[in-house]
PDB file of N, CA and C in Angstrom:
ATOM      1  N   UNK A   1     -14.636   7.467   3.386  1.00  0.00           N
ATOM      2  CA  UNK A   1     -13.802   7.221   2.223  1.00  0.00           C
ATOM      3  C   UNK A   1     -13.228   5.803   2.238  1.00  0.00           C
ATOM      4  N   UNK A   2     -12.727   5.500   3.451  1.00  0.00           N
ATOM      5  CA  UNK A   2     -12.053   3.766   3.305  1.00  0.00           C
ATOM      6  C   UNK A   2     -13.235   2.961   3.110  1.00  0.00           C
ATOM      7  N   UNK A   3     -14.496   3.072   3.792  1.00  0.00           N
ATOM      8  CA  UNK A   3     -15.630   2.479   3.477  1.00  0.00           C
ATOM      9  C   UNK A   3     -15.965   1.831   2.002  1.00  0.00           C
ATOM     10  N   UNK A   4     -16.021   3.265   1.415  1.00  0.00           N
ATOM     11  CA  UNK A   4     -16.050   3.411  -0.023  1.00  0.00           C
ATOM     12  C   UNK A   4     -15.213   2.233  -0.885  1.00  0.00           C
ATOM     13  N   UNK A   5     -14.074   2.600  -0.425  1.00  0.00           N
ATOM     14  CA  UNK A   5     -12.784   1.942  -0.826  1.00  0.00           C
ATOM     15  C   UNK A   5     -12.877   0.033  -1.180  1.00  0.00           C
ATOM     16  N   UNK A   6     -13.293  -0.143  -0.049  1.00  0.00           N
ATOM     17  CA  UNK A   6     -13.072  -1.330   0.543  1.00  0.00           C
ATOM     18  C   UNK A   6     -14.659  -1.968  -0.438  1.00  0.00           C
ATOM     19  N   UNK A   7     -15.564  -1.079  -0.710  1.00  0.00           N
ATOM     20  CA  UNK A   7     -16.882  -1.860  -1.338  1.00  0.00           C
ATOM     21  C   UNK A   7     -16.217  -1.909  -3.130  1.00  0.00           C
ATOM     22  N   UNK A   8     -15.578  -1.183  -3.645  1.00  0.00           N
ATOM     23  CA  UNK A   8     -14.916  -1.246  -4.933  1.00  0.00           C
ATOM     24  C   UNK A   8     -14.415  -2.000  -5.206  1.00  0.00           C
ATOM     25  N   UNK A   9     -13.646  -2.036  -4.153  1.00  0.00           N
ATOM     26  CA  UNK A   9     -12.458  -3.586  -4.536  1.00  0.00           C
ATOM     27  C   UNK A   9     -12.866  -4.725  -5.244  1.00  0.00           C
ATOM     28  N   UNK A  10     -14.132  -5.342  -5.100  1.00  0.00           N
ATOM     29  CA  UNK A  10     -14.748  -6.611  -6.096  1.00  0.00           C
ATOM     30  C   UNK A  10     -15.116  -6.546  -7.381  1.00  0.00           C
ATOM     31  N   UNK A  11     -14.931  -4.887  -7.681  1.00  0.00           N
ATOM     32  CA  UNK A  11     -15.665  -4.683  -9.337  1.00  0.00           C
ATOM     33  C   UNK A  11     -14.188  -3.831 -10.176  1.00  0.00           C
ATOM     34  N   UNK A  12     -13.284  -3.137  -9.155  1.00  0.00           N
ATOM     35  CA  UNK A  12     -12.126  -2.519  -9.577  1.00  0.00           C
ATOM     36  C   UNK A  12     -11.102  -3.226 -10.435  1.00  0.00           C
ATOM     37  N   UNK A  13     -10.559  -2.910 -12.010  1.00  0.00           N
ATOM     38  CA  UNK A  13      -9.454  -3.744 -12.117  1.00  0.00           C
ATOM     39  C   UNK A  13      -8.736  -3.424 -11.931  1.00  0.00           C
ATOM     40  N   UNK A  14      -8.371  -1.381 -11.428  1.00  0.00           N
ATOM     41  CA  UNK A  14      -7.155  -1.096 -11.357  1.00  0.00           C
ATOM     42  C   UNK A  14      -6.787  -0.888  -9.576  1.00  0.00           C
ATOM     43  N   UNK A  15      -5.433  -0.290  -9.115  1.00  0.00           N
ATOM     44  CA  UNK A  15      -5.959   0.028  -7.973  1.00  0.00           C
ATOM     45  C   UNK A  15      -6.452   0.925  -7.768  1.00  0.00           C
ATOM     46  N   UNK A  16      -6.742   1.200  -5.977  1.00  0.00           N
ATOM     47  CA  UNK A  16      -7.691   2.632  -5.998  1.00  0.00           C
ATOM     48  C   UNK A  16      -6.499   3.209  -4.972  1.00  0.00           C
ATOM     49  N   UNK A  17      -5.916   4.797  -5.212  1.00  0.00           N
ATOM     50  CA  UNK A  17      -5.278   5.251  -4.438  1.00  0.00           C
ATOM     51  C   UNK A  17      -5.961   6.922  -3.974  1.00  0.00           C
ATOM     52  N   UNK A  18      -6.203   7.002  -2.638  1.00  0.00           N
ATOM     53  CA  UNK A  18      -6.501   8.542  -2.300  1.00  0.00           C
ATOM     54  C   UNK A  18      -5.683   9.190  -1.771  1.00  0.00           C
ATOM     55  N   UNK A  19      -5.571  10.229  -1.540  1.00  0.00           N
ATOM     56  CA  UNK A  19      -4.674  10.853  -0.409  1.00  0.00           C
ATOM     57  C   UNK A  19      -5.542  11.810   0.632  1.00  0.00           C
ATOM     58  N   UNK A  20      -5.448  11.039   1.602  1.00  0.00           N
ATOM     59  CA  UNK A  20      -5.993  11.817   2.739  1.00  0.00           C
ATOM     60  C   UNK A  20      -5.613  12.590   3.432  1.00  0.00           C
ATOM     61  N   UNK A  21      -4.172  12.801   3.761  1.00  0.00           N
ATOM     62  CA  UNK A  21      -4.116  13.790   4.630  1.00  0.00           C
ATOM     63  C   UNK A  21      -2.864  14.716   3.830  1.00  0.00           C
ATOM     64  N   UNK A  22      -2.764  15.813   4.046  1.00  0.00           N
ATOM     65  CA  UNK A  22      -0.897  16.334   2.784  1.00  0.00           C
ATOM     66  C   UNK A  22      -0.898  17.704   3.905  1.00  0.00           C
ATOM     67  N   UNK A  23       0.592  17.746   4.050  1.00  0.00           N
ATOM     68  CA  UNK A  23       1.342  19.689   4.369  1.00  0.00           C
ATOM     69  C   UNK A  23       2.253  19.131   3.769  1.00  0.00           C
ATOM     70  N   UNK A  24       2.871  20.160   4.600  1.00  0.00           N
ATOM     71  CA  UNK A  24       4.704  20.391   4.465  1.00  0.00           C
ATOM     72  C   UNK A  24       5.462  19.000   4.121  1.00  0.00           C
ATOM     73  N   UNK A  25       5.272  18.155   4.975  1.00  0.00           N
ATOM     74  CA  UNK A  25       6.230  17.315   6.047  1.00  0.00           C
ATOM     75  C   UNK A  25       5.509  15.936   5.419  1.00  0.00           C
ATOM     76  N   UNK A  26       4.321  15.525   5.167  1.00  0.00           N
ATOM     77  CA  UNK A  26       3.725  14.321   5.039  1.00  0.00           C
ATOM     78  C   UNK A  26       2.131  14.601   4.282  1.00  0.00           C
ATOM     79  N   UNK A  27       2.232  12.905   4.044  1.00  0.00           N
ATOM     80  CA  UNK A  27       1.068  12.599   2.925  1.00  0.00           C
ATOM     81  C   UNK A  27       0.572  11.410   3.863  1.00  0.00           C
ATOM     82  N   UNK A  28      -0.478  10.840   3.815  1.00  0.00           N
ATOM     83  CA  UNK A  28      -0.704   9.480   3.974  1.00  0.00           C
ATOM     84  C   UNK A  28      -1.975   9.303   2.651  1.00  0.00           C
ATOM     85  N   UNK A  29      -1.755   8.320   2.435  1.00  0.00           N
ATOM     86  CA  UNK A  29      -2.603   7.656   1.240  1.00  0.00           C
ATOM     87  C   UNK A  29      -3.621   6.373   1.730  1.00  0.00           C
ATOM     88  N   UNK A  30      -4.667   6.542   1.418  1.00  0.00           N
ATOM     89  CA  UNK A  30      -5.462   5.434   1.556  1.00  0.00           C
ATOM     90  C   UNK A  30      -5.078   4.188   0.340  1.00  0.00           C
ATOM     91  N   UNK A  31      -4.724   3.254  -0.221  1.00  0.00           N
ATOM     92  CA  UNK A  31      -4.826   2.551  -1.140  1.00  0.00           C
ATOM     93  C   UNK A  31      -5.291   0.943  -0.964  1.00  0.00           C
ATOM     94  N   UNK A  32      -6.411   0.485  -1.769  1.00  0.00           N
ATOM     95  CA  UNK A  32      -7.405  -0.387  -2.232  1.00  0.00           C
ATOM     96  C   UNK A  32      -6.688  -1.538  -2.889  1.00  0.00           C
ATOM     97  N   UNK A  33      -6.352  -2.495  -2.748  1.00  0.00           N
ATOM     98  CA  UNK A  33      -5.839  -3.329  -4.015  1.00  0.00           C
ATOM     99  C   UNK A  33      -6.754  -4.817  -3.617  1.00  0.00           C
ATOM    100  N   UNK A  34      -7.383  -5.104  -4.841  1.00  0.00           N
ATOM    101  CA  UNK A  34      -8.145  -6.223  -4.829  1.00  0.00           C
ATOM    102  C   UNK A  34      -7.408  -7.357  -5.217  1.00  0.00           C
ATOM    103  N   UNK A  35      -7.769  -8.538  -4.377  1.00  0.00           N
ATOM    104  CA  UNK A  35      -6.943  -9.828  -4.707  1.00  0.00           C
ATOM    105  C   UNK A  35      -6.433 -10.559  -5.977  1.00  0.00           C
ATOM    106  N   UNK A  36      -4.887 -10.502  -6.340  1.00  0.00           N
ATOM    107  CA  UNK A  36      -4.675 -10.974  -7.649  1.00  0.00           C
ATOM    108  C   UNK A  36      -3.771  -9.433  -8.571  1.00  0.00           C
ATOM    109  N   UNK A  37      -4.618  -8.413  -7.822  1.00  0.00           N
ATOM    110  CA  UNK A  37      -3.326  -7.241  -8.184  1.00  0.00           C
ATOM    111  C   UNK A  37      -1.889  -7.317  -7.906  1.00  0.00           C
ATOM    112  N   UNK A  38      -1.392  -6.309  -8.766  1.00  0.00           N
ATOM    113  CA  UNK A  38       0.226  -6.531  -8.349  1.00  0.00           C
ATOM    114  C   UNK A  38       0.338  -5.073  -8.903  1.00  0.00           C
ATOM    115  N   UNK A  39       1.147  -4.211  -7.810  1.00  0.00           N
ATOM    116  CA  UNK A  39       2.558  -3.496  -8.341  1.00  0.00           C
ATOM    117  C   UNK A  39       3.630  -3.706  -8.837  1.00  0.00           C
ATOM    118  N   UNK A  40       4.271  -2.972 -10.185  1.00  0.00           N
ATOM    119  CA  UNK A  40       5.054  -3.905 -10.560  1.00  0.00           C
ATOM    120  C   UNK A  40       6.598  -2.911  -9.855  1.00  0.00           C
ATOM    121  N   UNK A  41       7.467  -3.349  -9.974  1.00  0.00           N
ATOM    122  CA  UNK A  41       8.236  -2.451  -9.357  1.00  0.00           C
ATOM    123  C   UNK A  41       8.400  -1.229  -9.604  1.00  0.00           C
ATOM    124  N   UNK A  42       8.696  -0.362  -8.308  1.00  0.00           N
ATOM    125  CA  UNK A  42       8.693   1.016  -8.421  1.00  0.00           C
ATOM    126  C   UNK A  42       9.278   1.438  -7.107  1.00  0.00           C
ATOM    127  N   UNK A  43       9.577   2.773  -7.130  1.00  0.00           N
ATOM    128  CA  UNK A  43      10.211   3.565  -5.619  1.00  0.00           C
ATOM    129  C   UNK A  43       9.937   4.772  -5.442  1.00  0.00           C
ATOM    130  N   UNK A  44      10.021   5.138  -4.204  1.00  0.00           N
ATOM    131  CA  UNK A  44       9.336   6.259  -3.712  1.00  0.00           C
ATOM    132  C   UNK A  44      10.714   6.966  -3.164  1.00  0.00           C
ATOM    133  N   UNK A  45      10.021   8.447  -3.974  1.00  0.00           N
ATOM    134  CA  UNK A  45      11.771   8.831  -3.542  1.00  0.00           C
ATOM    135  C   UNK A  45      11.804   9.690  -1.708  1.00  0.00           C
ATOM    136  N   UNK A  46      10.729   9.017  -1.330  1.00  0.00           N
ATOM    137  CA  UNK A  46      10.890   9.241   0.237  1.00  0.00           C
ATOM    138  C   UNK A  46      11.240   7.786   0.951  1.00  0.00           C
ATOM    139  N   UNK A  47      11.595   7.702   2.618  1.00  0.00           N
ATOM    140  CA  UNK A  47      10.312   5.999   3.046  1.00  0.00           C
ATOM    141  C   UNK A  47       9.235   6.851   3.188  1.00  0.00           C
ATOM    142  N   UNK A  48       8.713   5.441   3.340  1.00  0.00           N
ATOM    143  CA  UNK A  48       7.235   4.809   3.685  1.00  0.00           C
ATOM    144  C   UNK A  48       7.222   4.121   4.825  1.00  0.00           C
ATOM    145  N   UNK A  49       5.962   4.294   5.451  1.00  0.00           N
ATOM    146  CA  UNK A  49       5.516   3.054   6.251  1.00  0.00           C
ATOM    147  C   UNK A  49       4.021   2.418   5.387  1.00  0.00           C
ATOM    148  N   UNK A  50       3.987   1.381   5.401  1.00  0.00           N
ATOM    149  CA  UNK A  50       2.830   0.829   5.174  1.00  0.00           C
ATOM    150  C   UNK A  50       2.312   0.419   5.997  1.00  0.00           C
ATOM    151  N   UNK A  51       0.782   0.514   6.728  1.00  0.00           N
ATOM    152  CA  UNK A  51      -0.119  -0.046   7.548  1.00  0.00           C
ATOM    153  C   UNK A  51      -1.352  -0.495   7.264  1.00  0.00           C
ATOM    154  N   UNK A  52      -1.259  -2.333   7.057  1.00  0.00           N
ATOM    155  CA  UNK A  52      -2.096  -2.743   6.535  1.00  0.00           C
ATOM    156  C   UNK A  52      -3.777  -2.701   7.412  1.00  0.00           C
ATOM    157  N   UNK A  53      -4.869  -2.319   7.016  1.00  0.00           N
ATOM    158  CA  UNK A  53      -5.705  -2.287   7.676  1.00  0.00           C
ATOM    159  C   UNK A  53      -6.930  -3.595   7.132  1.00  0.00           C
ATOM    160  N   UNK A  54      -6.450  -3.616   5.961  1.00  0.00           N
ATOM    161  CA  UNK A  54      -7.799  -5.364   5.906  1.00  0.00           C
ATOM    162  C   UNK A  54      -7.136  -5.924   4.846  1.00  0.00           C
ATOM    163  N   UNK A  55      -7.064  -7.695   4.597  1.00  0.00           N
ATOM    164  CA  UNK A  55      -6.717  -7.966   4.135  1.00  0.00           C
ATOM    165  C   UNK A  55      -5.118  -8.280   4.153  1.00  0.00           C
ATOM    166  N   UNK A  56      -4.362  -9.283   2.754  1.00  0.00           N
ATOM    167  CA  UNK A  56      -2.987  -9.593   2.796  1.00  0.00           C
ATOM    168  C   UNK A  56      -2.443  -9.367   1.623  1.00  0.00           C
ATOM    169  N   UNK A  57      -1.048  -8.735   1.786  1.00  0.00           N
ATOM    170  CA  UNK A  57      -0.523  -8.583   0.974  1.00  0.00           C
ATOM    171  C   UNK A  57       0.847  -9.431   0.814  1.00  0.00           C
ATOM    172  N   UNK A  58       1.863  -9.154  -0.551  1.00  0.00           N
ATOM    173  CA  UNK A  58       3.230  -9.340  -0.162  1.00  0.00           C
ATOM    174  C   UNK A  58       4.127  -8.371  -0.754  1.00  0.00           C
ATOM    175  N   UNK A  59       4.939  -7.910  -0.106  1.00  0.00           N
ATOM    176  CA  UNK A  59       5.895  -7.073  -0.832  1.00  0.00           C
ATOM    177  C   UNK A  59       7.538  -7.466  -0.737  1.00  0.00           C
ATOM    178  N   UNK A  60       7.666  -7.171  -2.202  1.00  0.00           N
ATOM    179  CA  UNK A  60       9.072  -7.724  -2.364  1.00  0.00           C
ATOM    180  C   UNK A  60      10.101  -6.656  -3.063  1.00  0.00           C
ATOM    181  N   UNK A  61      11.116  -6.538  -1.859  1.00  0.00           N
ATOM    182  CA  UNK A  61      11.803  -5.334  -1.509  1.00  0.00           C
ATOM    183  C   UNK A  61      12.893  -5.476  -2.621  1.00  0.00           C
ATOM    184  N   UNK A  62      13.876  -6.698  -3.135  1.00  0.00           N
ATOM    185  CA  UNK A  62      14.862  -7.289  -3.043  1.00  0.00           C
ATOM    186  C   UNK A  62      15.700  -7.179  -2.270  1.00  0.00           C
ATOM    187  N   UNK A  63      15.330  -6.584  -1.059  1.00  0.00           N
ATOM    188  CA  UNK A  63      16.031  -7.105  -0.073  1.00  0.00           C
ATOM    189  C   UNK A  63      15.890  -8.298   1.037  1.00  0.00           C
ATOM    190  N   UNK A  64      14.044  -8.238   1.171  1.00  0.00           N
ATOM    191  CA  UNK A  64      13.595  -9.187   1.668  1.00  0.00           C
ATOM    192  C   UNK A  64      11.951  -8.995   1.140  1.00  0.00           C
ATOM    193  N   UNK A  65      11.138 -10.626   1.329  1.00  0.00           N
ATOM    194  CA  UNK A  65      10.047 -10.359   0.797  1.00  0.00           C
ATOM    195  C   UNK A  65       9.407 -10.790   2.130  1.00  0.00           C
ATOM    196  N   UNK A  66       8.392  -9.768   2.428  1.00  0.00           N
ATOM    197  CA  UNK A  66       7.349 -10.224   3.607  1.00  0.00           C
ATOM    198  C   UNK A  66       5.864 -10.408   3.452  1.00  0.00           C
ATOM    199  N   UNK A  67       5.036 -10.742   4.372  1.00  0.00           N
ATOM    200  CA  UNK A  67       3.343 -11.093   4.112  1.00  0.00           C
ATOM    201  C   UNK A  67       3.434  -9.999   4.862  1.00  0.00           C
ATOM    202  N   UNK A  68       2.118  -8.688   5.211  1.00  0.00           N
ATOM    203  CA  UNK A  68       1.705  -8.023   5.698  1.00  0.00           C
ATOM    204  C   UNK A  68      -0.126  -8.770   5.819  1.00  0.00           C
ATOM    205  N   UNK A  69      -0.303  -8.910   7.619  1.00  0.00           N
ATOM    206  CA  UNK A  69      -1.939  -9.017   7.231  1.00  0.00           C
ATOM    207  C   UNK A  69      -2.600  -8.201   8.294  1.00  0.00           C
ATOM    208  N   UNK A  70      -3.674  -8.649   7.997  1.00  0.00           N
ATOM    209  CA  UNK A  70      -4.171  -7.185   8.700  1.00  0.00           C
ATOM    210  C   UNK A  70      -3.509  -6.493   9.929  1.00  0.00           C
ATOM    211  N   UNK A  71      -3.318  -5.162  10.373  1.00  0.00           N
ATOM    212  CA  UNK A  71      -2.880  -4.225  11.398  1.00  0.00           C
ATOM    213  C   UNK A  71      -1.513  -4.286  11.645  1.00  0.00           C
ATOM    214  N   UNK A  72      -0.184  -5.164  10.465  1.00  0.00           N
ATOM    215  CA  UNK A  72       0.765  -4.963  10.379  1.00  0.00           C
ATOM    216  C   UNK A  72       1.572  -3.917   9.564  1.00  0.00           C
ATOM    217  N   UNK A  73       2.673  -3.913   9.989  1.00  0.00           N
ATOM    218  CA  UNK A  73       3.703  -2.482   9.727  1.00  0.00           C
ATOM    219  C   UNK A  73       4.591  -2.803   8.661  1.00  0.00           C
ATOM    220  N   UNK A  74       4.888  -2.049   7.572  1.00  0.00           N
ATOM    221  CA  UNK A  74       6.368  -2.019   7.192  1.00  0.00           C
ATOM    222  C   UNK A  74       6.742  -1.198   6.572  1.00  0.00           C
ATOM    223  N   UNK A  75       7.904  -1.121   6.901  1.00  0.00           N
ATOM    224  CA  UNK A  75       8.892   0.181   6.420  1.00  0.00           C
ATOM    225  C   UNK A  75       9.753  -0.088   4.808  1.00  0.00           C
ATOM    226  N   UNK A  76       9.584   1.333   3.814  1.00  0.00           N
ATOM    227  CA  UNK A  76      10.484   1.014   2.815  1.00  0.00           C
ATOM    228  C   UNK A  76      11.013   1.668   3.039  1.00  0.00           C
ATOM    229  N   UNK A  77      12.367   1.863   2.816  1.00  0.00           N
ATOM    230  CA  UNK A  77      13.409   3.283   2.735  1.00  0.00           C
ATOM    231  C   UNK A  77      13.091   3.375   1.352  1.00  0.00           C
ATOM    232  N   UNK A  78      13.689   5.082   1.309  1.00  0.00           N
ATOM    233  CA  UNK A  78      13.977   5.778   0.020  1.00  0.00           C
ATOM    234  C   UNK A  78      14.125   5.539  -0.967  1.00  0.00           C
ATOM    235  N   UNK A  79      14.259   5.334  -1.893  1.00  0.00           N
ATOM    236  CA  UNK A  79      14.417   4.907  -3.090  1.00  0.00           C
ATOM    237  C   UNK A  79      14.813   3.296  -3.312  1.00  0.00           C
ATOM    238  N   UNK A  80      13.919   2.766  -2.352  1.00  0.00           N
ATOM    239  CA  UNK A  80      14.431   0.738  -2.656  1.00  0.00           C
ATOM    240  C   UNK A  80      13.384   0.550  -3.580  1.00  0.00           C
ATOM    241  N   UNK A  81      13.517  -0.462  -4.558  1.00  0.00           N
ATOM    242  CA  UNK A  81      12.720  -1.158  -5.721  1.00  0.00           C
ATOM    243  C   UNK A  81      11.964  -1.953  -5.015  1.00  0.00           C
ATOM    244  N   UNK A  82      10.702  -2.019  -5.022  1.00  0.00           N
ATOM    245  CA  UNK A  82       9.734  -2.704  -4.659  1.00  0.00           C
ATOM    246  C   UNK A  82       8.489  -2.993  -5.168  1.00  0.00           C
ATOM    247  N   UNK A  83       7.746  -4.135  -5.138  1.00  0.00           N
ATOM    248  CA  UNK A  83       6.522  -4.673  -5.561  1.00  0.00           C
ATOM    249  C   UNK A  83       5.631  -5.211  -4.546  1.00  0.00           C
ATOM    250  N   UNK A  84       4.489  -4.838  -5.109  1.00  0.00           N
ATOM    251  CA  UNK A  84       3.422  -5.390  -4.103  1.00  0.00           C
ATOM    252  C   UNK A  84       2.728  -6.422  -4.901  1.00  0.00           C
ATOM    253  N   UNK A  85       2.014  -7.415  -4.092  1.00  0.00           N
ATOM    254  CA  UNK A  85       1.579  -8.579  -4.783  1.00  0.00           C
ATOM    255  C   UNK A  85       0.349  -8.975  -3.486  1.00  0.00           C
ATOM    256  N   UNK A  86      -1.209  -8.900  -3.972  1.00  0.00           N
ATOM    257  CA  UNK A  86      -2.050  -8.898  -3.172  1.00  0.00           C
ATOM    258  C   UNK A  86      -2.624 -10.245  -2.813  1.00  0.00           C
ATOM    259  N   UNK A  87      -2.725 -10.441  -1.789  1.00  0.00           N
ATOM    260  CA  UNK A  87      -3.000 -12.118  -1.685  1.00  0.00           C
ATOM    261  C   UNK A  87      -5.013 -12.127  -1.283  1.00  0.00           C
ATOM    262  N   UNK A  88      -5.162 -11.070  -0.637  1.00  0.00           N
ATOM    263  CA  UNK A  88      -6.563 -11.334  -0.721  1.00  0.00           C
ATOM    264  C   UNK A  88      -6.947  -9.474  -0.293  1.00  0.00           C
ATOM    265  N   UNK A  89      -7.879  -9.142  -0.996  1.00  0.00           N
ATOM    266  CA  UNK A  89      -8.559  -7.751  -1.259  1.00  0.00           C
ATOM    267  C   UNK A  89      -7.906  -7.253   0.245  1.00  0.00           C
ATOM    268  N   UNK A  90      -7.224  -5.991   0.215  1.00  0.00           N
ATOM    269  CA  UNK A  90      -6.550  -5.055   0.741  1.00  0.00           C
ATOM    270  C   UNK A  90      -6.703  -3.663   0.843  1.00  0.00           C
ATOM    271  N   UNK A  91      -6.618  -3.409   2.065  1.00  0.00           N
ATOM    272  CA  UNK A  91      -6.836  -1.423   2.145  1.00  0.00           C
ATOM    273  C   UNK A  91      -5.569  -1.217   3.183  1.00  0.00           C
ATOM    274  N   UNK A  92      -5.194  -0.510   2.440  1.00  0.00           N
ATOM    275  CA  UNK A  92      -3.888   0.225   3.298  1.00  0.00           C
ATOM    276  C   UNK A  92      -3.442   1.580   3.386  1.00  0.00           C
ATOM    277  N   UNK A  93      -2.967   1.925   4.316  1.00  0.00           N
ATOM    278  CA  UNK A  93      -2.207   3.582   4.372  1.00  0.00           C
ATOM    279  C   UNK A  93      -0.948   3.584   4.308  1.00  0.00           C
ATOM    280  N   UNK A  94      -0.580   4.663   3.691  1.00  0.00           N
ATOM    281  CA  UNK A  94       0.660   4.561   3.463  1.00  0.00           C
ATOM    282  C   UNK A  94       1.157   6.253   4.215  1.00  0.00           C
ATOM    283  N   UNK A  95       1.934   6.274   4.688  1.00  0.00           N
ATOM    284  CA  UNK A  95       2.625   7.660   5.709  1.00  0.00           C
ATOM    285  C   UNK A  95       3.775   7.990   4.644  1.00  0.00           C
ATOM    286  N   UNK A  96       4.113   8.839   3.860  1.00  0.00           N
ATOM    287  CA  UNK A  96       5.402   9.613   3.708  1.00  0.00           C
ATOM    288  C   UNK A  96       5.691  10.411   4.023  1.00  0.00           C
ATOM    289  N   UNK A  97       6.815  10.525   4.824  1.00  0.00           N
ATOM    290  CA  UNK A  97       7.519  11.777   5.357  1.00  0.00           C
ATOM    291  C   UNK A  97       8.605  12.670   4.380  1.00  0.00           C
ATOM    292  N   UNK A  98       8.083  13.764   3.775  1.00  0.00           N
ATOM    293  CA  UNK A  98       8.925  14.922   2.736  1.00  0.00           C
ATOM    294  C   UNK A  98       9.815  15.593   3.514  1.00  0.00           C
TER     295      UNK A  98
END
């Protein structure tokens, strides 16, 4: 499936989001974003971790804005406003804990 993912990205205009794993307690999501995408702000009414697996991103918390590149971590809390902004074709997982 990330395979998959990662060959889309050059022809995709939107992003690509899966969910791979779900119970009780947690989700993790595979998500695709090809270079030049953007999330525009939004929140998750859990955290998150994000773990970037190819590619760079940036996300801007308003609390702080960071680069994620490949095999780096970051954490959103709960309901913070945030945007993603892709700097070059990206696959990432995302962990929420319910």
């Amino acid at each position: 499936m990330l395979n998959n993912i990662i060959k889309q990205l050059d022809t995709c205009n939107k992003p690509i989001l899966h969910v791979i794993f779900r119970n009780n307690n947690t989700r993790i999501a595979a998500l695709g974003l090809r270079k030049g995408q953007k999330l525009i702000d939004h929140q998750l009414p859990v955290a998150a971790k994000i773990i970037l697996l190819e590619g760079k991103i940036e996300i801007d918390s308003k609390i702080e804005i960071v680069v994620l590149e490949k095999f780096n971590e970051y954490e959103i809390p709960k309901k913070v406003i945030h945007q993603v902004r892709t700097i070059e074709n990206a696959l990432a997982l995302i962990v929420l804990d319910f």
